[in-house]
Protein backbone atom coordinates (compact mmCIF):
# COMPACT_ATOMS: atom_id res chain seq x y z
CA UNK A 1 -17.57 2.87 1.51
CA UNK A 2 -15.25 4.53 -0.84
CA UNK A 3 -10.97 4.53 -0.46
CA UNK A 4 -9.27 6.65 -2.82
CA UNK A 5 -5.39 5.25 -2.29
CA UNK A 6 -2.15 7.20 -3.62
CA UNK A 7 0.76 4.55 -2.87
CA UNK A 8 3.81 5.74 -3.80
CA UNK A 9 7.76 4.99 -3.52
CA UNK A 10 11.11 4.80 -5.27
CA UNK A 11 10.78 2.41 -8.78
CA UNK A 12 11.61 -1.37 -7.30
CA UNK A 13 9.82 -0.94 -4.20
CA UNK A 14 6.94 -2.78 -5.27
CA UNK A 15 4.77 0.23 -5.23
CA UNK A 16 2.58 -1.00 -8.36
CA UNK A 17 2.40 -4.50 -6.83
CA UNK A 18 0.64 -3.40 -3.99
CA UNK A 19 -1.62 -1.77 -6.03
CA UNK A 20 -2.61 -4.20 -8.21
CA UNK A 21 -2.90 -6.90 -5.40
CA UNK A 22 -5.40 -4.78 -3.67
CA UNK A 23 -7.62 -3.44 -6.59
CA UNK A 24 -7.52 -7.75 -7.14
CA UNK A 25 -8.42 -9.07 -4.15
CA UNK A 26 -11.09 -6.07 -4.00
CA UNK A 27 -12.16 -7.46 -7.30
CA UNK A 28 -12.47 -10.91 -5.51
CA UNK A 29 -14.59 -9.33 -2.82
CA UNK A 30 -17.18 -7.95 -5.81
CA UNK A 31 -15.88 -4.42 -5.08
CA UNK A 32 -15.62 -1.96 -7.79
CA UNK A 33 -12.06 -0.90 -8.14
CA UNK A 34 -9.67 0.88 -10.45
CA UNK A 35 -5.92 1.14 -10.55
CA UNK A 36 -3.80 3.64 -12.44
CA UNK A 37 0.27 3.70 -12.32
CA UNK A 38 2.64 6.77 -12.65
CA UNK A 39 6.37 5.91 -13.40
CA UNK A 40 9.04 8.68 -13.33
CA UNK A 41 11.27 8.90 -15.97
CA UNK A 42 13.30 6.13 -14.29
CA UNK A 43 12.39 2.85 -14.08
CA UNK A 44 14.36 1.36 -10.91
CA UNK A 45 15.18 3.94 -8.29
CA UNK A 46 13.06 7.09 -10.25
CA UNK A 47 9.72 7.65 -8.64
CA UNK A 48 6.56 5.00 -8.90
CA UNK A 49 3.24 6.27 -7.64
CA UNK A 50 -0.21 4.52 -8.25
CA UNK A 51 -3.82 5.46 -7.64
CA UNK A 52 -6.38 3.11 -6.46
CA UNK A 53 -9.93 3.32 -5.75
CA UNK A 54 -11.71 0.68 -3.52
CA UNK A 55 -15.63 1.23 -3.34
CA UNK A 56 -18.91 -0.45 -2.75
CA UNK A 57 -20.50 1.75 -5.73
CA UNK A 58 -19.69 2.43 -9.23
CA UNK A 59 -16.79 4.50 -9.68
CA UNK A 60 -17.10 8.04 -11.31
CA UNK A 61 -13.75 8.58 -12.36
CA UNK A 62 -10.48 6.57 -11.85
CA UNK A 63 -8.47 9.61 -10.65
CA UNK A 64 -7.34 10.67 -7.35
CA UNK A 65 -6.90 14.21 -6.71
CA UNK A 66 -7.60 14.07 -3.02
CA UNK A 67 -6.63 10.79 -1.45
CA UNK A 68 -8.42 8.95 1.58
CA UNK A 69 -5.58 6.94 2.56
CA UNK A 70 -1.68 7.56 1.41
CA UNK A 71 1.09 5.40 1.35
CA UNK A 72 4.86 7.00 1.65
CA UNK A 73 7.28 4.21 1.24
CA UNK A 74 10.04 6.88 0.78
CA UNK A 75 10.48 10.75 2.10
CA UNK A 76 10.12 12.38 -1.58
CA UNK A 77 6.31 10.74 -1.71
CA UNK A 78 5.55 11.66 1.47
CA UNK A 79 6.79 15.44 1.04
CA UNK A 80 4.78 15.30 -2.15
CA UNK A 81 1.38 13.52 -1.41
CA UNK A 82 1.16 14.25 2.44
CA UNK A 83 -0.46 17.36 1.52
CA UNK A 84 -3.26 16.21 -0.28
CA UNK A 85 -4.54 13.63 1.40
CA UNK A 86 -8.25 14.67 2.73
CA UNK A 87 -8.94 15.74 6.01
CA UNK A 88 -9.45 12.48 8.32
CA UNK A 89 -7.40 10.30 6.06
CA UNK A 90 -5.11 8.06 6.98
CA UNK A 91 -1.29 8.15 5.84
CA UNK A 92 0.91 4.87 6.36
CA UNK A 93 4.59 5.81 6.17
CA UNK A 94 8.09 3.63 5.56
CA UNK A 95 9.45 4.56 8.97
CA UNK A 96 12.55 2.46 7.59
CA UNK A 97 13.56 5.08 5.65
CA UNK A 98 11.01 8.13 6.60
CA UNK A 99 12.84 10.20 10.08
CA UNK A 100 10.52 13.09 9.64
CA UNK A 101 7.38 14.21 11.23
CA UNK A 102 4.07 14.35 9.78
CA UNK A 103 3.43 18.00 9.65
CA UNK A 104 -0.12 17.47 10.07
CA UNK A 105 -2.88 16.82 12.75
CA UNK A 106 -5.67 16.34 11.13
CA UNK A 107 -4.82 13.08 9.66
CA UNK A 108 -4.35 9.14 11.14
CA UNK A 109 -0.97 8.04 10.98
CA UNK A 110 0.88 4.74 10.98
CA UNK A 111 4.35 4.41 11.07
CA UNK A 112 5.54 1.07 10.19
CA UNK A 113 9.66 -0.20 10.08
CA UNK A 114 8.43 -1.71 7.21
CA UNK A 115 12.19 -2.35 5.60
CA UNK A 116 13.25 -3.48 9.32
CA UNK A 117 9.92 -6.20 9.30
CA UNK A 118 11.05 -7.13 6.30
CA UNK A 119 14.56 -7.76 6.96
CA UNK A 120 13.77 -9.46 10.36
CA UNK A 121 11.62 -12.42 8.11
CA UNK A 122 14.73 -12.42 5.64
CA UNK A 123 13.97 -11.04 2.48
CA UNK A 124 14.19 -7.08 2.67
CA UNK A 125 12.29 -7.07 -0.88
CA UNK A 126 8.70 -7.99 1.13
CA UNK A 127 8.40 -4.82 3.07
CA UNK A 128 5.78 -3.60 0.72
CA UNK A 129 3.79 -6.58 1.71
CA UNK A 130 4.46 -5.89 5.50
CA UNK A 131 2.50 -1.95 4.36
CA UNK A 132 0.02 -4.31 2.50
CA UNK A 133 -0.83 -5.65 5.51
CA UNK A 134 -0.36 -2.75 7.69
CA UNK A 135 -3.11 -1.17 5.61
CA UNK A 136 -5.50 -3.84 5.70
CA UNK A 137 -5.12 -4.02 9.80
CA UNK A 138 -5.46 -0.13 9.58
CA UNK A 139 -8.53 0.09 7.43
CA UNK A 140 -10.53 -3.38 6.57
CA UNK A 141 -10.22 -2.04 2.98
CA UNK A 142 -10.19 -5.66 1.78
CA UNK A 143 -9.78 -9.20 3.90
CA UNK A 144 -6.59 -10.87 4.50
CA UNK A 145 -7.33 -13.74 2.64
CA UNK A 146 -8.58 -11.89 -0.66
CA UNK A 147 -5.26 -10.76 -0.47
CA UNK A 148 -3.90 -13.73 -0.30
CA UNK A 149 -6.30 -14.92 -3.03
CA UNK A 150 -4.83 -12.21 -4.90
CA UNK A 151 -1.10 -12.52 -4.44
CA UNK A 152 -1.34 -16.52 -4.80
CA UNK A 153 -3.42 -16.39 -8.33
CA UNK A 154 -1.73 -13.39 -9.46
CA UNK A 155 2.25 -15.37 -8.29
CA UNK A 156 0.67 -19.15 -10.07
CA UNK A 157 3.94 -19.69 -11.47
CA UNK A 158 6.19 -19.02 -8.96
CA UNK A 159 4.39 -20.65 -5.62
CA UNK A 160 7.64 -20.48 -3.62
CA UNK A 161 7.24 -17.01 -3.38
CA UNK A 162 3.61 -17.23 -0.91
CA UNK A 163 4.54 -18.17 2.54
CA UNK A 164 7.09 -15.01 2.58
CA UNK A 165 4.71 -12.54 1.52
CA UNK A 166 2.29 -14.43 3.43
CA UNK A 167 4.70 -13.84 6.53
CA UNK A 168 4.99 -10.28 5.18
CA UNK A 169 1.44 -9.01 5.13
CA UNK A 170 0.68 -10.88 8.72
CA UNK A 171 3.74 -9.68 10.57
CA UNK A 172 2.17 -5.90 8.71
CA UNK A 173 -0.93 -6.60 10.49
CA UNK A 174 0.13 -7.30 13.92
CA UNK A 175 2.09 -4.32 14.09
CA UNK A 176 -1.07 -2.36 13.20
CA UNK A 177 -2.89 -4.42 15.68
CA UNK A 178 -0.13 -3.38 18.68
């Protein structure tokens, strides 16, 4: 099992977050993983991708040309990454903010009102952990609680911050599971 992941978004979306959670609690789960980030020239509001590889054998190189699995928080990185994502892939979109079709067929998509999950818990800022989970409903990439493994070691000094993002990723995974 191999997932080569492009997640990408607008800067302060928490694009590299849910990155780096997932190549950790892959980590915890003795996978080999790898995690590379690509800023814009912008920090907040420019464009934040990152590349992410997920895989029960070594890794040969850490970057992703053609992506198994995509994730568009924002229209610009879906118009931009939607295109190479590999035949069979799956692409998990921001319906919040993404109105447009997928122009493709050949491809599994999920749209999730990730923003609109996000605001119905009461903090907008979790709806990349409602896609976190979302993607971990979609694919089995990782477990739930590696995840939250992850997010609660990597978030030790601010422990107030959990049972949101806890909310977050589970209220991602039973849309998935719909």
């Amino acid at each position: 099992m191999i997932y080569e992941i492009i997640m990408a978004g607008f800067g302060g979306q928490g694009v590299m977050l849910m990155g780096q959670l997932l190549t950790y609690a892959g980590m915890l789960e003795d996978k080999k993983v790898s995690w590379i980030p690509s800023y814009g020239p912008e920090m907040r509001g420019g464009t934040a991708n990152c590349s992410v590889i997920i895989s029960d054998e070594p890794i040969g190189s850490p970057i992703v040309t053609e992506p198994t699995l995509v994730v568009a928080m924002n229209l610009p990185s879906m118009d931009k990454f939607e295109s190479a994502l590999q035949s069979g892939g799956v692409l998990i979109i921001n319906s919040s903010l993404i109105e447009r079709e997928v122009r493709r067929d050949d491809i599994k998509v999920f749209k999730v009102p990730a923003n609109d999950i996000a605001a119905e818990l009461g903090n907008i800022k979790t709806a990349n952990m409602v896609i976190v989970g979302a993607l971990i409903g979609a694919t089995g990439i990782v477990a739930a609680e590696a995840v939250l493994k992850a997010f609660a070691k990597m978030f030790a000094k601010k422990p107030e911050l959990l049972a949101i993002n806890e909310q977050a990723i589970k209220r991602g995974m039973q849309f998935i599971q719909k």
